[in-house]
PDB file of N, CA and C in Angstrom:
ATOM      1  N   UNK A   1      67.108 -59.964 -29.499  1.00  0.00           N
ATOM      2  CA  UNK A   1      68.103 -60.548 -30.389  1.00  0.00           C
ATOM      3  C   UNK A   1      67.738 -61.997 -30.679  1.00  0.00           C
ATOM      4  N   UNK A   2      68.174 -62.437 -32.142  1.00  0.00           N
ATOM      5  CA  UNK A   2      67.492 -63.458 -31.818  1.00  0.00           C
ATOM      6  C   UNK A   2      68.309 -64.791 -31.369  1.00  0.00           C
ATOM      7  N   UNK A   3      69.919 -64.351 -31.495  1.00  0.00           N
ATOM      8  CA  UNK A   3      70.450 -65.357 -30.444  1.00  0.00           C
ATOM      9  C   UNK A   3      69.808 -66.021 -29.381  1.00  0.00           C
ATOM     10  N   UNK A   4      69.362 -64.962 -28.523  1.00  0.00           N
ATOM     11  CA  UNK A   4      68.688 -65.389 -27.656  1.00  0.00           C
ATOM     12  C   UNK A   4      67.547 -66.388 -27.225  1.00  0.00           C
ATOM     13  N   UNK A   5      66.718 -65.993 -28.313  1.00  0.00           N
ATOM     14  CA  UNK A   5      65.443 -66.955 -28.914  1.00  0.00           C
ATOM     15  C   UNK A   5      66.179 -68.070 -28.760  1.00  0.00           C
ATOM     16  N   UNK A   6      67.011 -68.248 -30.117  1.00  0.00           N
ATOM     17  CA  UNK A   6      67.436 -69.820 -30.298  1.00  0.00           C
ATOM     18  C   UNK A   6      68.409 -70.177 -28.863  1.00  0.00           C
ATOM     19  N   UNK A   7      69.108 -69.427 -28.147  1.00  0.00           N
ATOM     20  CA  UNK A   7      69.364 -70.449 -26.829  1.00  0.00           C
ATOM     21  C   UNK A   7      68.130 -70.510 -26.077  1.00  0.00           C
ATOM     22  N   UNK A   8      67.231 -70.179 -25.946  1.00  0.00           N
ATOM     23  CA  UNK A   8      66.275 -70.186 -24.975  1.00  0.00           C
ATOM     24  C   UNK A   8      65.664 -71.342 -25.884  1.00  0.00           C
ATOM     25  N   UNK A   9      65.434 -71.217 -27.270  1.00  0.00           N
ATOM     26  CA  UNK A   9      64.534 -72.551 -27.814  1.00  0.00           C
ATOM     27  C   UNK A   9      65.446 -73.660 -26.988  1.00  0.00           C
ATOM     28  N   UNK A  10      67.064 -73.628 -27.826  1.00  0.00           N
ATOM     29  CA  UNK A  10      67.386 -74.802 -27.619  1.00  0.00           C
ATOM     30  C   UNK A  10      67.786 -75.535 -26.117  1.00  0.00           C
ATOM     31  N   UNK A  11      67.763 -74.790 -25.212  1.00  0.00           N
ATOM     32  CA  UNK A  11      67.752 -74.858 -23.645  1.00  0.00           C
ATOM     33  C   UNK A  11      66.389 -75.709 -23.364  1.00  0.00           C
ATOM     34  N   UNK A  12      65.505 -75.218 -23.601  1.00  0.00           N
ATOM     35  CA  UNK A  12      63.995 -75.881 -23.616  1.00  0.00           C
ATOM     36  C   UNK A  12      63.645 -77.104 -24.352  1.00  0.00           C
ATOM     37  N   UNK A  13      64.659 -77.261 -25.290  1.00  0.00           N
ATOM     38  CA  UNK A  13      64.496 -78.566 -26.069  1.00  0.00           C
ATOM     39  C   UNK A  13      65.432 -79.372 -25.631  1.00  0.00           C
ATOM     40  N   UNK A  14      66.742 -79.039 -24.588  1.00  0.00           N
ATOM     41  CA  UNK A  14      67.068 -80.210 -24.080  1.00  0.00           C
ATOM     42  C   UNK A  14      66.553 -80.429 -22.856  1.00  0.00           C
ATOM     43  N   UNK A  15      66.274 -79.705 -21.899  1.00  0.00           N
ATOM     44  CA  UNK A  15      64.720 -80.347 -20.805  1.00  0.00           C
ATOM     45  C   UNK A  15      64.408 -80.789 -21.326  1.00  0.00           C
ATOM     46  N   UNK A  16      63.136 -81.010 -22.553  1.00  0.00           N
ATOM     47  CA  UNK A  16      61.804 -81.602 -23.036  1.00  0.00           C
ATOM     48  C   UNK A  16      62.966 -83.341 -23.202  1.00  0.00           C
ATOM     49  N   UNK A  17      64.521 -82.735 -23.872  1.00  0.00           N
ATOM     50  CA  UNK A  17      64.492 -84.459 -24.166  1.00  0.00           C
ATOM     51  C   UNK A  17      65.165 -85.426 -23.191  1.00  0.00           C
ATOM     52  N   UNK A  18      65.589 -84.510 -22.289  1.00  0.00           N
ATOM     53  CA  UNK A  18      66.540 -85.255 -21.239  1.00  0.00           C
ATOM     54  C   UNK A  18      65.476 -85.707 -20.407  1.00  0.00           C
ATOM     55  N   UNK A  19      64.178 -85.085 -19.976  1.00  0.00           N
ATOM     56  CA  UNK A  19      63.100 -84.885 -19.549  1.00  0.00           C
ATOM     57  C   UNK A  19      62.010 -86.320 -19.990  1.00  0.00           C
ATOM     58  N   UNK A  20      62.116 -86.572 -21.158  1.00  0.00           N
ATOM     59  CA  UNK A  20      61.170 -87.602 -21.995  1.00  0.00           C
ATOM     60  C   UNK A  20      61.061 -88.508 -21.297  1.00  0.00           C
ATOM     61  N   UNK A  21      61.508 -89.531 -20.441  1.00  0.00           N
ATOM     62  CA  UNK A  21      60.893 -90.422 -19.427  1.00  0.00           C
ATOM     63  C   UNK A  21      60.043 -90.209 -18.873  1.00  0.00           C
ATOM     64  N   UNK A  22      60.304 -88.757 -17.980  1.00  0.00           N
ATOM     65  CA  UNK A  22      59.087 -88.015 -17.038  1.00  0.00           C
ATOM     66  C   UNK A  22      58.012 -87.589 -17.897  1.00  0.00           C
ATOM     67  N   UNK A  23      57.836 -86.668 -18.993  1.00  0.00           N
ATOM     68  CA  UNK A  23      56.859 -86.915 -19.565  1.00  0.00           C
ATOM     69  C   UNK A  23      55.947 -87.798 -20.204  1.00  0.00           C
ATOM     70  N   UNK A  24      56.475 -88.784 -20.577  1.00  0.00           N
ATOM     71  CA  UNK A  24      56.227 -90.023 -20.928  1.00  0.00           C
ATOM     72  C   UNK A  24      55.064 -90.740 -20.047  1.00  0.00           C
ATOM     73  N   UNK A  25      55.980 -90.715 -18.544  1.00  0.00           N
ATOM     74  CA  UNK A  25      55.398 -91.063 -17.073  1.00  0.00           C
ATOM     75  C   UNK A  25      53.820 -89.796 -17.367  1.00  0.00           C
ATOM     76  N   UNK A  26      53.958 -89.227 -17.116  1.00  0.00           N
ATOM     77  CA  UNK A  26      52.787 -87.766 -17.303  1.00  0.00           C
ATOM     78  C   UNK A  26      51.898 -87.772 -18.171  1.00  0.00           C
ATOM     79  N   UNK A  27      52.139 -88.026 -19.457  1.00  0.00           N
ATOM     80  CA  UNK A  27      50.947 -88.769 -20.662  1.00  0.00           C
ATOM     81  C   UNK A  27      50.410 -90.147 -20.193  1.00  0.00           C
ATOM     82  N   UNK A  28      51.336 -91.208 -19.465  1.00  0.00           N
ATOM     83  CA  UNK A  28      50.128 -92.059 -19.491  1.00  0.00           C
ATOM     84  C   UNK A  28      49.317 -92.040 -18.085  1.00  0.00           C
ATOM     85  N   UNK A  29      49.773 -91.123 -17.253  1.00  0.00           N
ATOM     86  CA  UNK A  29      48.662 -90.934 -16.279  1.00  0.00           C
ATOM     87  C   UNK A  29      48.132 -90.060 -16.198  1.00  0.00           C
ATOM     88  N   UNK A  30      48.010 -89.090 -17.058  1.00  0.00           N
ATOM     89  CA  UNK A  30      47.178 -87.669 -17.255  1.00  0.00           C
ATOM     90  C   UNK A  30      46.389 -87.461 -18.621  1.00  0.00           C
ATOM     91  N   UNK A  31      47.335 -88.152 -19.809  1.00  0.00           N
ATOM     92  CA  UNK A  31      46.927 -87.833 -21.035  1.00  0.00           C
ATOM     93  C   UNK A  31      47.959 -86.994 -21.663  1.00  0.00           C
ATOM     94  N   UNK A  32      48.064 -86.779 -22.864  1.00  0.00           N
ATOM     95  CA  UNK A  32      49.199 -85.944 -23.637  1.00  0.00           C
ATOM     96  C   UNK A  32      48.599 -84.603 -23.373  1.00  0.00           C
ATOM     97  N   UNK A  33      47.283 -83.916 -23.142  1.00  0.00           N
ATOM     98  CA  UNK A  33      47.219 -82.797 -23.022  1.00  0.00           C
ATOM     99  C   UNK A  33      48.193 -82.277 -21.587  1.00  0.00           C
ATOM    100  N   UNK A  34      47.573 -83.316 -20.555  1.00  0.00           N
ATOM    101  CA  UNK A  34      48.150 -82.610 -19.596  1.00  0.00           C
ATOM    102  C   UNK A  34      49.861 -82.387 -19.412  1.00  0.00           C
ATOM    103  N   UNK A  35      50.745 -83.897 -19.967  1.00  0.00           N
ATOM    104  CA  UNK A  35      51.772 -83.769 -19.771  1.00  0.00           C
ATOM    105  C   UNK A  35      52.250 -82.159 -20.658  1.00  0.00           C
ATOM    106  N   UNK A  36      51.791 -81.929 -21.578  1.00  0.00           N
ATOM    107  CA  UNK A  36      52.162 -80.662 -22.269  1.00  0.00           C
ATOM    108  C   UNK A  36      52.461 -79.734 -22.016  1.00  0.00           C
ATOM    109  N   UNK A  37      50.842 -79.650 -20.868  1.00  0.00           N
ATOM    110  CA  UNK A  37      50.250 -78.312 -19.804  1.00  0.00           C
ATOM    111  C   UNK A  37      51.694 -78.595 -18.752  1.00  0.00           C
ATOM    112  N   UNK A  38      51.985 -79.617 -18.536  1.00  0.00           N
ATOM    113  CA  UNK A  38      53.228 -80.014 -17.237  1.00  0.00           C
ATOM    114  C   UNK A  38      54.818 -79.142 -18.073  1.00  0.00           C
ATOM    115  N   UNK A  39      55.122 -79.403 -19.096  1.00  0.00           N
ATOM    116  CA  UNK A  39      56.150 -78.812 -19.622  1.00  0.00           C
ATOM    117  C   UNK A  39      56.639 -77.671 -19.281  1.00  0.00           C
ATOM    118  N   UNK A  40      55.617 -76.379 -19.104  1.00  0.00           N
ATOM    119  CA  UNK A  40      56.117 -75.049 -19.164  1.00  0.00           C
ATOM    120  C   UNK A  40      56.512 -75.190 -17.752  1.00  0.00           C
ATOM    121  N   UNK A  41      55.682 -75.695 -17.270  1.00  0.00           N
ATOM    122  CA  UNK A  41      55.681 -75.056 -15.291  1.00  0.00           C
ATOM    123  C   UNK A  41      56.692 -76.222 -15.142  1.00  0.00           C
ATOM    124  N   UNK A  42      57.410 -77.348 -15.612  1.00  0.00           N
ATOM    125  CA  UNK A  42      58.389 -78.022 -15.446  1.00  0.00           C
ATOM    126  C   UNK A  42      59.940 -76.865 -15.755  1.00  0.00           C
ATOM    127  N   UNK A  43      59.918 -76.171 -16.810  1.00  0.00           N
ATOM    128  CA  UNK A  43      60.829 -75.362 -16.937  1.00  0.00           C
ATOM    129  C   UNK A  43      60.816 -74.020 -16.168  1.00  0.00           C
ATOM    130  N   UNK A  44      59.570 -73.600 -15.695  1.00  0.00           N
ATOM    131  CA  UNK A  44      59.335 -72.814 -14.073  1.00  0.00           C
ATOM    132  C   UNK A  44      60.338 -73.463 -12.934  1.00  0.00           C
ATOM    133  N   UNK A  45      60.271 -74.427 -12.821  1.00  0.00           N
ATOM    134  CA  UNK A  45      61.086 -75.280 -11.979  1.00  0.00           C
ATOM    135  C   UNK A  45      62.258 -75.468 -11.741  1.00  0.00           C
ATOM    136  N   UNK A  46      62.738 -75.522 -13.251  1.00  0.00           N
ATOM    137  CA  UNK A  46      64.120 -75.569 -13.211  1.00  0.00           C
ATOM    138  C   UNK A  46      64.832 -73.851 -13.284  1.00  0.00           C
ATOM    139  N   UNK A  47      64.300 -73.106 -13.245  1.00  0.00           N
ATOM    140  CA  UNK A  47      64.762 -72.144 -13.568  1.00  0.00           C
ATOM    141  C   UNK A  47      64.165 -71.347 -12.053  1.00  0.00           C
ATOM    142  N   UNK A  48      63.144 -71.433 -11.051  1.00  0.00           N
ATOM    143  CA  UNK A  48      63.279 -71.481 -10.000  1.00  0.00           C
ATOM    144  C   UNK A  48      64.460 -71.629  -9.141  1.00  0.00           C
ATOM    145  N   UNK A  49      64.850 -73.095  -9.264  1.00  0.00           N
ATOM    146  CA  UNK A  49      66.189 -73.891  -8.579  1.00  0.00           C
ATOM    147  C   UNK A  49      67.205 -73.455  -8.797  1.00  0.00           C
ATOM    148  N   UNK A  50      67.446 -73.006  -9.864  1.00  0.00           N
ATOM    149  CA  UNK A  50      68.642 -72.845 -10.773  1.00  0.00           C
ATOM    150  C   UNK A  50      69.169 -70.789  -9.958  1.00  0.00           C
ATOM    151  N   UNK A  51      67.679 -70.110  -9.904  1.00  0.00           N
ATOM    152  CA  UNK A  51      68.055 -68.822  -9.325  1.00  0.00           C
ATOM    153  C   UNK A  51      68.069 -68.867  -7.681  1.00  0.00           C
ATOM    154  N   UNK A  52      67.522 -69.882  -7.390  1.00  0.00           N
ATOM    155  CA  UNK A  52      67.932 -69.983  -5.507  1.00  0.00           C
ATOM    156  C   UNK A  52      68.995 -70.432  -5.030  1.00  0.00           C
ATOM    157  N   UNK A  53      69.899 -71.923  -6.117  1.00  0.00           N
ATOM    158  CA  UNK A  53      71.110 -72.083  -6.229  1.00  0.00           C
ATOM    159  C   UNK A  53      72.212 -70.672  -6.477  1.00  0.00           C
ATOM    160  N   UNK A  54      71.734 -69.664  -7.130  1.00  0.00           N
ATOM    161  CA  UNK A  54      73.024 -68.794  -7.385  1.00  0.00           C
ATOM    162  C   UNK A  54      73.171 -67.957  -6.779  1.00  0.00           C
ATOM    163  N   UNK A  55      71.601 -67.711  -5.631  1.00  0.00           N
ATOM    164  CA  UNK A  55      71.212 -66.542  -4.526  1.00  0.00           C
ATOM    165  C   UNK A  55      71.981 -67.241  -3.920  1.00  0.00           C
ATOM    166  N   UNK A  56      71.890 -68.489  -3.202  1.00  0.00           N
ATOM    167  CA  UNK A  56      71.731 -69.165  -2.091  1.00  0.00           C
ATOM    168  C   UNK A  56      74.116 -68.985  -2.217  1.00  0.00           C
ATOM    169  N   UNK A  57      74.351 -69.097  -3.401  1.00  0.00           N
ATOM    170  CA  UNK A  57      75.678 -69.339  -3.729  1.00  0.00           C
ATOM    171  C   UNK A  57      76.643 -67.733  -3.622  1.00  0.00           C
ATOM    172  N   UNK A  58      75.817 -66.826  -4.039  1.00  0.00           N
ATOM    173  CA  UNK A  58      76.463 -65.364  -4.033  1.00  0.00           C
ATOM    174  C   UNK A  58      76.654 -64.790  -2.795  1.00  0.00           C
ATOM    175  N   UNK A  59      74.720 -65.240  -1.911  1.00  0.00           N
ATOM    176  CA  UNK A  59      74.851 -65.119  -0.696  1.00  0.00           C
ATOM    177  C   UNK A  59      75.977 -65.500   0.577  1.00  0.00           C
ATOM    178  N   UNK A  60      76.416 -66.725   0.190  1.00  0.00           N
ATOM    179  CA  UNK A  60      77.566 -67.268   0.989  1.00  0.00           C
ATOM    180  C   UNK A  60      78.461 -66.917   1.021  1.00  0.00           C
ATOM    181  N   UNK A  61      78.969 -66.767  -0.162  1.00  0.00           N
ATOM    182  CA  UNK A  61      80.358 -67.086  -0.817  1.00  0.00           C
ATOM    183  C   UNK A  61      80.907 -65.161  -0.753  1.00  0.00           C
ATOM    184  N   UNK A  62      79.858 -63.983  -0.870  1.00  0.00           N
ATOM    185  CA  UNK A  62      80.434 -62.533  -1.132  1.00  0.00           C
ATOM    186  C   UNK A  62      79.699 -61.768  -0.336  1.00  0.00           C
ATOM    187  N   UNK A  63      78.833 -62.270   0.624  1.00  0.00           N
ATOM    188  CA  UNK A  63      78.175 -61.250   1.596  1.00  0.00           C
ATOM    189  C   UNK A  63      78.518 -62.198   3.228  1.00  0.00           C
ATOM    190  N   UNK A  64      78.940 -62.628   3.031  1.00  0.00           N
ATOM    191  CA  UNK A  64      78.792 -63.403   4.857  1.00  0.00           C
ATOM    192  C   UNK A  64      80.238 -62.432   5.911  1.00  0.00           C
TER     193      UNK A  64
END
Protein backbone atom coordinates (compact mmCIF):
# COMPACT_ATOMS: atom_id res chain seq x y z
CA UNK A 1 0.00 0.00 0.00
CA UNK A 2 1.36 2.94 -0.60
CA UNK A 3 0.40 4.65 2.63
CA UNK A 4 2.84 2.83 3.90
CA UNK A 5 5.72 3.86 1.62
CA UNK A 6 4.99 7.45 2.44
CA UNK A 7 5.01 6.80 6.40
CA UNK A 8 8.03 4.83 6.14
CA UNK A 9 9.52 7.71 3.65
CA UNK A 10 8.39 10.25 6.00
CA UNK A 11 9.57 8.45 9.35
CA UNK A 12 13.07 8.26 7.67
CA UNK A 13 13.06 11.82 6.78
CA UNK A 14 12.51 12.91 10.22
CA UNK A 15 15.64 10.78 11.59
CA UNK A 16 17.76 12.12 8.63
CA UNK A 17 16.57 15.77 10.02
CA UNK A 18 16.37 15.55 13.66
CA UNK A 19 19.56 13.48 13.05
CA UNK A 20 21.51 16.41 10.88
CA UNK A 21 24.02 17.41 13.59
CA UNK A 22 25.18 13.75 13.81
CA UNK A 23 25.52 13.48 10.29
CA UNK A 24 27.01 16.55 9.79
CA UNK A 25 29.57 15.30 12.70
CA UNK A 26 30.00 11.97 10.15
CA UNK A 27 30.73 13.95 6.80
CA UNK A 28 33.38 15.88 8.26
CA UNK A 29 35.19 12.97 9.69
CA UNK A 30 34.46 10.35 7.16
CA UNK A 31 33.37 12.27 4.08
CA UNK A 32 29.70 12.59 2.68
CA UNK A 33 30.01 9.15 1.18
CA UNK A 34 30.42 7.57 4.34
CA UNK A 35 28.01 9.60 6.48
CA UNK A 36 25.31 8.35 3.80
CA UNK A 37 26.61 4.68 4.04
CA UNK A 38 25.98 5.64 8.17
CA UNK A 39 22.20 6.60 7.49
CA UNK A 40 20.59 3.25 6.73
CA UNK A 41 22.36 1.24 9.56
CA UNK A 42 21.55 4.51 11.76
CA UNK A 43 17.78 3.70 11.11
CA UNK A 44 18.80 -0.22 11.83
CA UNK A 45 19.34 1.27 15.15
CA UNK A 46 16.61 2.93 15.88
CA UNK A 47 14.33 0.45 14.94
CA UNK A 48 16.50 -2.25 16.77
CA UNK A 49 15.84 -0.17 20.16
CA UNK A 50 12.58 0.71 19.43
CA UNK A 51 11.65 -3.49 19.08
CA UNK A 52 13.69 -4.44 22.38
CA UNK A 53 11.89 -1.48 24.13
CA UNK A 54 8.37 -3.12 23.27
CA UNK A 55 9.78 -6.88 23.90
CA UNK A 56 11.51 -5.76 26.88
CA UNK A 57 7.84 -3.74 27.75
CA UNK A 58 5.20 -6.67 26.76
CA UNK A 59 7.59 -8.95 28.47
CA UNK A 60 7.06 -7.26 31.89
CA UNK A 61 4.08 -5.77 31.90
CA UNK A 62 1.73 -9.36 30.35
CA UNK A 63 3.92 -12.38 30.93
CA UNK A 64 5.64 -12.03 34.47
Amino acid sequence: DARWLAAIAAGATAIVAINRGFYALLSRRGGPAFALACIPLHIVYFVCAGLGFAIAFVERRFLR
